[in-house]
Protein backbone atom coordinates (compact mmCIF):
# COMPACT_ATOMS: atom_id res chain seq x y z
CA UNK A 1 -8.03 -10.62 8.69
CA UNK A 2 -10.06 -10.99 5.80
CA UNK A 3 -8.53 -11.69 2.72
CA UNK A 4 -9.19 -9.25 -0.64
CA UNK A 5 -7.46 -10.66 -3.13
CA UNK A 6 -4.43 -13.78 -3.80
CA UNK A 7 -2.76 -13.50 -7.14
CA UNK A 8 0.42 -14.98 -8.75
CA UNK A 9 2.34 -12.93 -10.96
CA UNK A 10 2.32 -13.80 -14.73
CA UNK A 11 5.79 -14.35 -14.82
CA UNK A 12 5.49 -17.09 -12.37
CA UNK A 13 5.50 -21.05 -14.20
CA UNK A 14 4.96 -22.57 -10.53
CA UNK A 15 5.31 -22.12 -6.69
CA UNK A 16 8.04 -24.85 -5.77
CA UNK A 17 11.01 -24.27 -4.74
CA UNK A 18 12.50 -21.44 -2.07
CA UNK A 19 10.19 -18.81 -1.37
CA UNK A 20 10.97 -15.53 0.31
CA UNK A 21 8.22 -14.50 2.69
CA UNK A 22 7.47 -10.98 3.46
CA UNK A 23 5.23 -9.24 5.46
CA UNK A 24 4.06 -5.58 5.34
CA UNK A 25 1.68 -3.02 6.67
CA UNK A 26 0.31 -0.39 5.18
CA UNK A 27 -2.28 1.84 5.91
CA UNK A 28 -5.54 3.45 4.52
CA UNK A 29 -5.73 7.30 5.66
CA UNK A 30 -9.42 9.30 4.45
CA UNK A 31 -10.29 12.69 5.27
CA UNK A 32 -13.38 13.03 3.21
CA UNK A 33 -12.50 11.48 -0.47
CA UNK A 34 -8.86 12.46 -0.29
CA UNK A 35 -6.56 9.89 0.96
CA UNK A 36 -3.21 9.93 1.95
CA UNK A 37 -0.51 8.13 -0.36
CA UNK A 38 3.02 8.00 -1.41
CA UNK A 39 4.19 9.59 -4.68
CA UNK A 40 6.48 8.11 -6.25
CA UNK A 41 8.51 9.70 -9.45
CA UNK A 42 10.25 6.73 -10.77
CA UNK A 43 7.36 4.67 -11.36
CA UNK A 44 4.90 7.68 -12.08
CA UNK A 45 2.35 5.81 -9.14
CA UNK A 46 0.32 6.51 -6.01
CA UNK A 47 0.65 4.12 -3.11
CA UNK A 48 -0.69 3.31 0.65
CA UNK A 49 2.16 4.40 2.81
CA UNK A 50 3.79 1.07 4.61
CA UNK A 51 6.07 -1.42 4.13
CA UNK A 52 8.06 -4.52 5.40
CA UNK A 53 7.34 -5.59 9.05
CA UNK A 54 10.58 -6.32 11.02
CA UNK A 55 11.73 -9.36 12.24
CA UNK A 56 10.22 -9.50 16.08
CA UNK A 57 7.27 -6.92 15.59
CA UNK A 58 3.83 -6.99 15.32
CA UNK A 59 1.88 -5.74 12.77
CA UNK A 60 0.39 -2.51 13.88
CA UNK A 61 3.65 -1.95 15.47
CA UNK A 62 5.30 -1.90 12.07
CA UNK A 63 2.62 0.29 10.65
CA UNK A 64 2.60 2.73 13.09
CA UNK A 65 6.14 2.45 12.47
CA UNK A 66 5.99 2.84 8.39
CA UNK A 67 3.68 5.45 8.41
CA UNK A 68 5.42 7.80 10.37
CA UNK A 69 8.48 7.24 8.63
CA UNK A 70 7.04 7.69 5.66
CA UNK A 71 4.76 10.62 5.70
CA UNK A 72 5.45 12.34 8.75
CA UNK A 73 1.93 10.87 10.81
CA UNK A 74 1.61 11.77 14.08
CA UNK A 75 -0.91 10.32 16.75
CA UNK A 76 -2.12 7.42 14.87
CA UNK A 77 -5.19 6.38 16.07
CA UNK A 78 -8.52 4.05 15.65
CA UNK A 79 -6.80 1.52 13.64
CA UNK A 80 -9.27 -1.27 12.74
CA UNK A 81 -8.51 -4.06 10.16
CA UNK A 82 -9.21 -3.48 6.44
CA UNK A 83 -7.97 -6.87 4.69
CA UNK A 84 -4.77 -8.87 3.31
CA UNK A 85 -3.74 -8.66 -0.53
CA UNK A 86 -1.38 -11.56 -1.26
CA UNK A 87 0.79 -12.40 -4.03
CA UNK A 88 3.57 -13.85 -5.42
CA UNK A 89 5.68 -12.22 -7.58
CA UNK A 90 9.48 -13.11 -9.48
CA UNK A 91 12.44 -12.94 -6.82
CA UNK A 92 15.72 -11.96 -8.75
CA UNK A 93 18.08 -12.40 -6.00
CA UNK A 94 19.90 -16.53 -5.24
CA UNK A 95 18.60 -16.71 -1.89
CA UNK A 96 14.97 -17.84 -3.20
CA UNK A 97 12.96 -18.66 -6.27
CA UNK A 98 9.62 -16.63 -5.72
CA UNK A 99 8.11 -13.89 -3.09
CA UNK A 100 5.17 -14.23 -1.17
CA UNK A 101 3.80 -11.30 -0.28
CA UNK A 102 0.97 -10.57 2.65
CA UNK A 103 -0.05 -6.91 2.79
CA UNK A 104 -1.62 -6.31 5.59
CA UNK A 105 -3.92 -3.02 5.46
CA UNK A 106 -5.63 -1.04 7.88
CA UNK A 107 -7.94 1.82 8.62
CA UNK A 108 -7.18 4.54 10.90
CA UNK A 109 -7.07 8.37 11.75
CA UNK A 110 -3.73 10.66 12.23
CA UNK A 111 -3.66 13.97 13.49
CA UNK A 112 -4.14 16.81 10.74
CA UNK A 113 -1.14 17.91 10.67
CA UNK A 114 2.26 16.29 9.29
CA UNK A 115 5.63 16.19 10.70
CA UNK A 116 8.99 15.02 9.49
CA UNK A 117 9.06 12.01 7.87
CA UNK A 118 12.28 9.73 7.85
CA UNK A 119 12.49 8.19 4.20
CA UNK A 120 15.25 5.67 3.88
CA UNK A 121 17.80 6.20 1.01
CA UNK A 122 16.35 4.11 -1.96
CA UNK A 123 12.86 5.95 -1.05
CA UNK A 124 14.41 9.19 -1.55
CA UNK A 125 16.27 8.01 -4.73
CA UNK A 126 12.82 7.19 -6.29
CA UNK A 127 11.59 10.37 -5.33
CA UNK A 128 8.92 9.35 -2.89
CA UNK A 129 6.91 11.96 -1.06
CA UNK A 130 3.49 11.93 0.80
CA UNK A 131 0.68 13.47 -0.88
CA UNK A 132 -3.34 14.01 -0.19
CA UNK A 133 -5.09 13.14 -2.97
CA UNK A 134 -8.44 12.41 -4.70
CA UNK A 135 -9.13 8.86 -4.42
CA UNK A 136 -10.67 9.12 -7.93
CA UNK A 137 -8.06 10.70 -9.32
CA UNK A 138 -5.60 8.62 -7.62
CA UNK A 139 -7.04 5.55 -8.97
CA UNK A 140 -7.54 7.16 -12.74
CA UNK A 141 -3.74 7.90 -12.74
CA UNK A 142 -2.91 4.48 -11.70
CA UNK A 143 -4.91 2.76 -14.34
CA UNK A 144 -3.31 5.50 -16.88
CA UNK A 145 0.24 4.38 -15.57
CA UNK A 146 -0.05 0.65 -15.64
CA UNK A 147 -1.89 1.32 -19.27
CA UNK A 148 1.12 3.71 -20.78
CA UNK A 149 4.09 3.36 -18.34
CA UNK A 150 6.71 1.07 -19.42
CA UNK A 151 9.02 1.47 -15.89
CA UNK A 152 5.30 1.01 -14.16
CA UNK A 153 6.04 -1.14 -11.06
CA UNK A 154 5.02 -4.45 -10.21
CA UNK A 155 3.00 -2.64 -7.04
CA UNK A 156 0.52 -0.95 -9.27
CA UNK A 157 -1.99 -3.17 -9.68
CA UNK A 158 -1.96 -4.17 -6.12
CA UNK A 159 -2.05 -0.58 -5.18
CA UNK A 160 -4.76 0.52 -7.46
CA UNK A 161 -6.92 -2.84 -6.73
CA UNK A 162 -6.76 -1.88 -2.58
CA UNK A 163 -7.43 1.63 -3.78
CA UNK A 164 -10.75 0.44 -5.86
CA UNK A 165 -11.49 -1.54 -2.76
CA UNK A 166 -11.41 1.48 -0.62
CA UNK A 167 -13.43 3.62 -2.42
CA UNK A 168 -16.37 0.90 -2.85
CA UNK A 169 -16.31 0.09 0.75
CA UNK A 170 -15.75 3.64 2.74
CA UNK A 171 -16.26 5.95 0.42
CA UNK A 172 -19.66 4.66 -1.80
CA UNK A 173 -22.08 6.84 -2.92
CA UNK A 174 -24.59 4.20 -1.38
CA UNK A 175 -26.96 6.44 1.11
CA UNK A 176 -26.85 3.18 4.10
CA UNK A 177 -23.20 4.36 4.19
CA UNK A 178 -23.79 7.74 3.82
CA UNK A 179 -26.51 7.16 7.69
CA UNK A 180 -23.85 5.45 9.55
């Protein structure tokens, strides 16, 4: 998979030592220029739906896996890559020294309507709930979050650069798009 972007968080002096590796899915949903995301109060941001890939299972495994849990998807379908962000990012924890991060995201299709999604307890506690939305706005409130939000999350500007990315490849304005 092609990838859209590496970046080491600013917090970050070097990459030695232990490094906790994890892997994650998440997926790009479009019906017209709304998208479907993940709301989430504490941190006032939008986000692809998907997460952490278990031990054992493959990747669209986990994000069929995530994105039912999440928002409820049913019949996911046409699933074709989209690209890896990577990064590495402070780990606060004794068991390493830094995360790397692979986000693995994907294109596909999911039937209309929603059913019951399965959020785990810390997802609930941060009030996270699925949500169509305009990409543009989407992306406006981002950039307005990571500009004024002190509790912003470190996931923002990944978030809000794969949302940029979608909207400049799938959703352009350029007419050779528009004929396919």
């Amino acid at each position: 998979m092609r990838l859209l972007k590496s970046t080491i968080h600013s917090d970050l002096n070097s990459l030695t030592g232990r490094a906790l590796e994890r892997i994650a899915a998440r997926a790009i949903v479009l019906k017209g220029d709304d998208i479907l995301l993940m709301y989430t109060e504490r941190y006032h941001d939008y986000t692809l739906p998907g997460g952490g890939v278990d031990q054992g299972e493959d990747l669209i495994t986990g994000l069929k896996r995530e994105l039912s849990e999440e928002t409820g998807a049913q019949n996911i379908r046409n699933i074709e890559a989209f690209g890896c962000y990577e990064e590495y990012r402070p780990w606060y924890k004794d068991d390493a020294d830094y995360m790397h991060m692979l986000s693995y995201c994907y294109l596909c299709e999911i039937d209309d309507e929603l059913g019951n999604n399965a959020l785990e307890d810390y997802e609930i506690n941060n009030g996270m709930k699925p949500v169509w939305l305009n990409i543009h706005h989407a992306i406006q409130h981002n950039l307005d979050t990571m500009a004024n939000n002190p509790k912003a999350g470190m996931s923002v500007e990944r978030e809000t650069f794969l949302l940029q990315q979608v909207l400049a490849e799938c959703l352009s304005e350029n007419p050779l798009k528009a004929a396919v």
